[in-house]
C-alpha atoms as a PDB file:
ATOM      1  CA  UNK A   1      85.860 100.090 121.033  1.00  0.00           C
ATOM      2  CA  UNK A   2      87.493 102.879 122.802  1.00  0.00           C
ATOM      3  CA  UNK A   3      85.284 103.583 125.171  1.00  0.00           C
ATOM      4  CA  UNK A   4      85.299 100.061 126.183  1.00  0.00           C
ATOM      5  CA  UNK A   5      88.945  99.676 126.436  1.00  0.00           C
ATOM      6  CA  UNK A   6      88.473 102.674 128.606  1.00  0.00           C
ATOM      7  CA  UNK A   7      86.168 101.006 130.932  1.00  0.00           C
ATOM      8  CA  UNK A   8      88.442  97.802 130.757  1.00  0.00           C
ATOM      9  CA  UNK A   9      91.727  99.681 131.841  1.00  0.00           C
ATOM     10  CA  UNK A  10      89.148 101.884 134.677  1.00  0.00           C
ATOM     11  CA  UNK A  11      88.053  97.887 135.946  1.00  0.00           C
ATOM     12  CA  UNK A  12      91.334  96.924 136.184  1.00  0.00           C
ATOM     13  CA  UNK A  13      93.053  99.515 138.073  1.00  0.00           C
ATOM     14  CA  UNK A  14      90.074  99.021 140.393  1.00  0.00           C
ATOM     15  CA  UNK A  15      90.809  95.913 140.724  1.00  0.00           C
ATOM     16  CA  UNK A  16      94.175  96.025 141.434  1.00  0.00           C
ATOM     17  CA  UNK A  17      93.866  98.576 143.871  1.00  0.00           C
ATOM     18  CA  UNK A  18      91.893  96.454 145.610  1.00  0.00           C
ATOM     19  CA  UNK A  19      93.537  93.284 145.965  1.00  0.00           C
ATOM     20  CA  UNK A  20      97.081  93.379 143.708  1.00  0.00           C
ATOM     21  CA  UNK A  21      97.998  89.799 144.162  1.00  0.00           C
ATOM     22  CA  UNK A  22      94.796  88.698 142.378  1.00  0.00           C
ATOM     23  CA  UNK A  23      95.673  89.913 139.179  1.00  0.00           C
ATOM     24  CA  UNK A  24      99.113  87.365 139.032  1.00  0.00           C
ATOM     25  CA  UNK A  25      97.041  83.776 138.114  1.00  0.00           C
ATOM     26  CA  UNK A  26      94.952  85.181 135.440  1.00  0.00           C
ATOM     27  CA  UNK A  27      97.679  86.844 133.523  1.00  0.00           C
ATOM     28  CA  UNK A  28      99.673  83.293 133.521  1.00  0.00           C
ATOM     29  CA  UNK A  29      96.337  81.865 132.670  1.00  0.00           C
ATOM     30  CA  UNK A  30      96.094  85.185 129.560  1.00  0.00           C
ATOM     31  CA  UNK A  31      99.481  84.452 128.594  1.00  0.00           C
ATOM     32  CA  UNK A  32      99.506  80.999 128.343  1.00  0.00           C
ATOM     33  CA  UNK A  33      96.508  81.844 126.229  1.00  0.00           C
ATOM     34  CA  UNK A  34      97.976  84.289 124.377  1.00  0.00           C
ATOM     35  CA  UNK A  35     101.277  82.319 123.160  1.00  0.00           C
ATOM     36  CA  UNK A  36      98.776  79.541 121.783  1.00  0.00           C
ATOM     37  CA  UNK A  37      97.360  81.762 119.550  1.00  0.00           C
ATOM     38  CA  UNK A  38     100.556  83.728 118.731  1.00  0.00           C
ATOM     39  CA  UNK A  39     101.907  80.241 117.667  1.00  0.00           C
ATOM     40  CA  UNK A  40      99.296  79.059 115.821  1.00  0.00           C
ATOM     41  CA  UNK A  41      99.038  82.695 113.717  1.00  0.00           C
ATOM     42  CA  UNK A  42     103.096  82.259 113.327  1.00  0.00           C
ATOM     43  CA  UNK A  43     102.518  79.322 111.712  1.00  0.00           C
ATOM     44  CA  UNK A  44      99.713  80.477 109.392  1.00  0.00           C
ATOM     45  CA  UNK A  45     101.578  83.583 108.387  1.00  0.00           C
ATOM     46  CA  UNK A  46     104.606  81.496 107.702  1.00  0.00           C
ATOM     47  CA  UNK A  47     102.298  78.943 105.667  1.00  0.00           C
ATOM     48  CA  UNK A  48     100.687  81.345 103.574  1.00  0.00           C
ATOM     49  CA  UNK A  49     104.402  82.936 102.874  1.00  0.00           C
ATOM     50  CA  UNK A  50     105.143  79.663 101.360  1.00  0.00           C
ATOM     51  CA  UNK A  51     102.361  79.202  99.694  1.00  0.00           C
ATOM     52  CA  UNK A  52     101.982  82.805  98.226  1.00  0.00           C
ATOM     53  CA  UNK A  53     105.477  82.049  97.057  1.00  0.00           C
ATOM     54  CA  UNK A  54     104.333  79.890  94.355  1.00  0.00           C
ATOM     55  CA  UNK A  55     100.909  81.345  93.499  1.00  0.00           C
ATOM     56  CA  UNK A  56     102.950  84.214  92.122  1.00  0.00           C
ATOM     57  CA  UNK A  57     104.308  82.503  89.594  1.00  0.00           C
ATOM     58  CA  UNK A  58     101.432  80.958  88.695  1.00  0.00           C
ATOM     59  CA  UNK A  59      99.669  82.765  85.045  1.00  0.00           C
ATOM     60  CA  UNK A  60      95.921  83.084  84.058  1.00  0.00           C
ATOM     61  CA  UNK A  61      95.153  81.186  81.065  1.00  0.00           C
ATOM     62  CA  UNK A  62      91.683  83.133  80.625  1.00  0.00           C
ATOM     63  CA  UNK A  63      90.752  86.715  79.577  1.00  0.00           C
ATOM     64  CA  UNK A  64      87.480  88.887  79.826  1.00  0.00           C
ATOM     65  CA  UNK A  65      85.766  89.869  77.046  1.00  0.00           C
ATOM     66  CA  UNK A  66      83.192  92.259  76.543  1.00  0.00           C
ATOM     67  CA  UNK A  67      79.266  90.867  75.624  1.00  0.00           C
ATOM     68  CA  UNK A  68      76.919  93.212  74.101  1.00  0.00           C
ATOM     69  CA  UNK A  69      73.691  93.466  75.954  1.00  0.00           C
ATOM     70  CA  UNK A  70      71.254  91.715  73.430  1.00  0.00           C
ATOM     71  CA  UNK A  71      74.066  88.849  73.139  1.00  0.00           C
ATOM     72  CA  UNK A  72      73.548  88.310  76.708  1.00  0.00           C
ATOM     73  CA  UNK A  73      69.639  89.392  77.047  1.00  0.00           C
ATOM     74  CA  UNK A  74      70.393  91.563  80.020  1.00  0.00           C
ATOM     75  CA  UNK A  75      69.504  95.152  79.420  1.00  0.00           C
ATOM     76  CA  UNK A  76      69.614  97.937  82.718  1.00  0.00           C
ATOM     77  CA  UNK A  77      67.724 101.370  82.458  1.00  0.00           C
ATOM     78  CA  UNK A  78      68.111 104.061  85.157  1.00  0.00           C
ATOM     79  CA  UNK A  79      64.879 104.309  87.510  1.00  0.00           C
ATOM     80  CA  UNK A  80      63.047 107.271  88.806  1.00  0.00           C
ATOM     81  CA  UNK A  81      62.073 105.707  91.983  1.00  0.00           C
ATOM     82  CA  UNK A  82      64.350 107.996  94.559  1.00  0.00           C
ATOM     83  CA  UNK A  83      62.088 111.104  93.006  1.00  0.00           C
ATOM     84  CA  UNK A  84      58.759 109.418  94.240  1.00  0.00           C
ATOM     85  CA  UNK A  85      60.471 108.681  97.283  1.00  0.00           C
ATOM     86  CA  UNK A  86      59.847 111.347 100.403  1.00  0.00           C
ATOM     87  CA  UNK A  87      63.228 112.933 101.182  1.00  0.00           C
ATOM     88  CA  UNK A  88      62.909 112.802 104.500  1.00  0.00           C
ATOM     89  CA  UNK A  89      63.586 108.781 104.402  1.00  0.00           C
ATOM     90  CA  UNK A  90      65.682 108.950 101.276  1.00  0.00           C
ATOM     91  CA  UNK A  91      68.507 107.138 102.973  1.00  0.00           C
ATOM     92  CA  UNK A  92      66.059 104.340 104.288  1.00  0.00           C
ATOM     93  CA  UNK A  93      64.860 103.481 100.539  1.00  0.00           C
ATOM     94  CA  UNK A  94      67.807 103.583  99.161  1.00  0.00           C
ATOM     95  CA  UNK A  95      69.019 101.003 101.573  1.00  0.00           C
ATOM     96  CA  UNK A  96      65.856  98.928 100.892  1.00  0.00           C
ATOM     97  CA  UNK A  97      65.801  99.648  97.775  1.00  0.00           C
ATOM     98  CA  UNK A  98      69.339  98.344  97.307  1.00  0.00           C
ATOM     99  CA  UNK A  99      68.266  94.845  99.245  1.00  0.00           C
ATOM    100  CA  UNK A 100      65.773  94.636  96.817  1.00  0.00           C
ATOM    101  CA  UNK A 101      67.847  94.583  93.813  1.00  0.00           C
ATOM    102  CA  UNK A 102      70.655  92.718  94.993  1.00  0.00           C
ATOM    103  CA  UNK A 103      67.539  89.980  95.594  1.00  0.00           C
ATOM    104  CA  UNK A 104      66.134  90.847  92.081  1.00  0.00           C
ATOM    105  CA  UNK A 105      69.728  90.061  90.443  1.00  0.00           C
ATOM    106  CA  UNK A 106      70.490  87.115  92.290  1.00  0.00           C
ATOM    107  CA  UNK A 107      67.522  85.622  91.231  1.00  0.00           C
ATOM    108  CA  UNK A 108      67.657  86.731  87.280  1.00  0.00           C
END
């Protein structure tokens, strides 16, 4: 991101070296832009201040409660699979191996 803010601000200098005048229709055309979407964020920011307003006040009629694992049927045991795994691509498996569970408990 920085470098290519860099580059951006290098272009534009550039550019307005070049020719200065050309830079004045484009930044009407940017800021026109740029108060659309300042208004429409206003008015989201003030929305969700209203809103927010009221779902403070609002309590949770639920709780969490603990379930043993043979109520529930779902039982975990700690793998040995990193130790069979070379250590030279240890950080590849465990990011496939990670995909693959998050597949494996999805689908249980």
């Amino acid at each position: 991101f920085i470098v290519y803010s860099i580059m951006f601000l290098w272009r534009l200098a550039q550019s307005l070296r070049r020719s200065p005048n050309s830079l004045l229709p484009r930044s009407r055309w940017a800021l026109r832009h740029a108060a659309i979407v300042v208004a429409i964020g206003g008015s989201a920011a003030l929305a969700h201040a209203a809103i927010s307003d009221k779902a403070r006040s609002a309590r949770a009629d639920f709780y969490l409660a603990e379930v043993s694992p043979e109520a529930s049927g779902l039982n975990a045991k700690p793998s040995d699979i990193m130790d069979k795994v070379d250590p030279r691509i240890a950080h590849v498996g465990k990011w496939l191996m990670s995909v693959g569970d998050a597949v494996a408990v999805a689908s249980s």
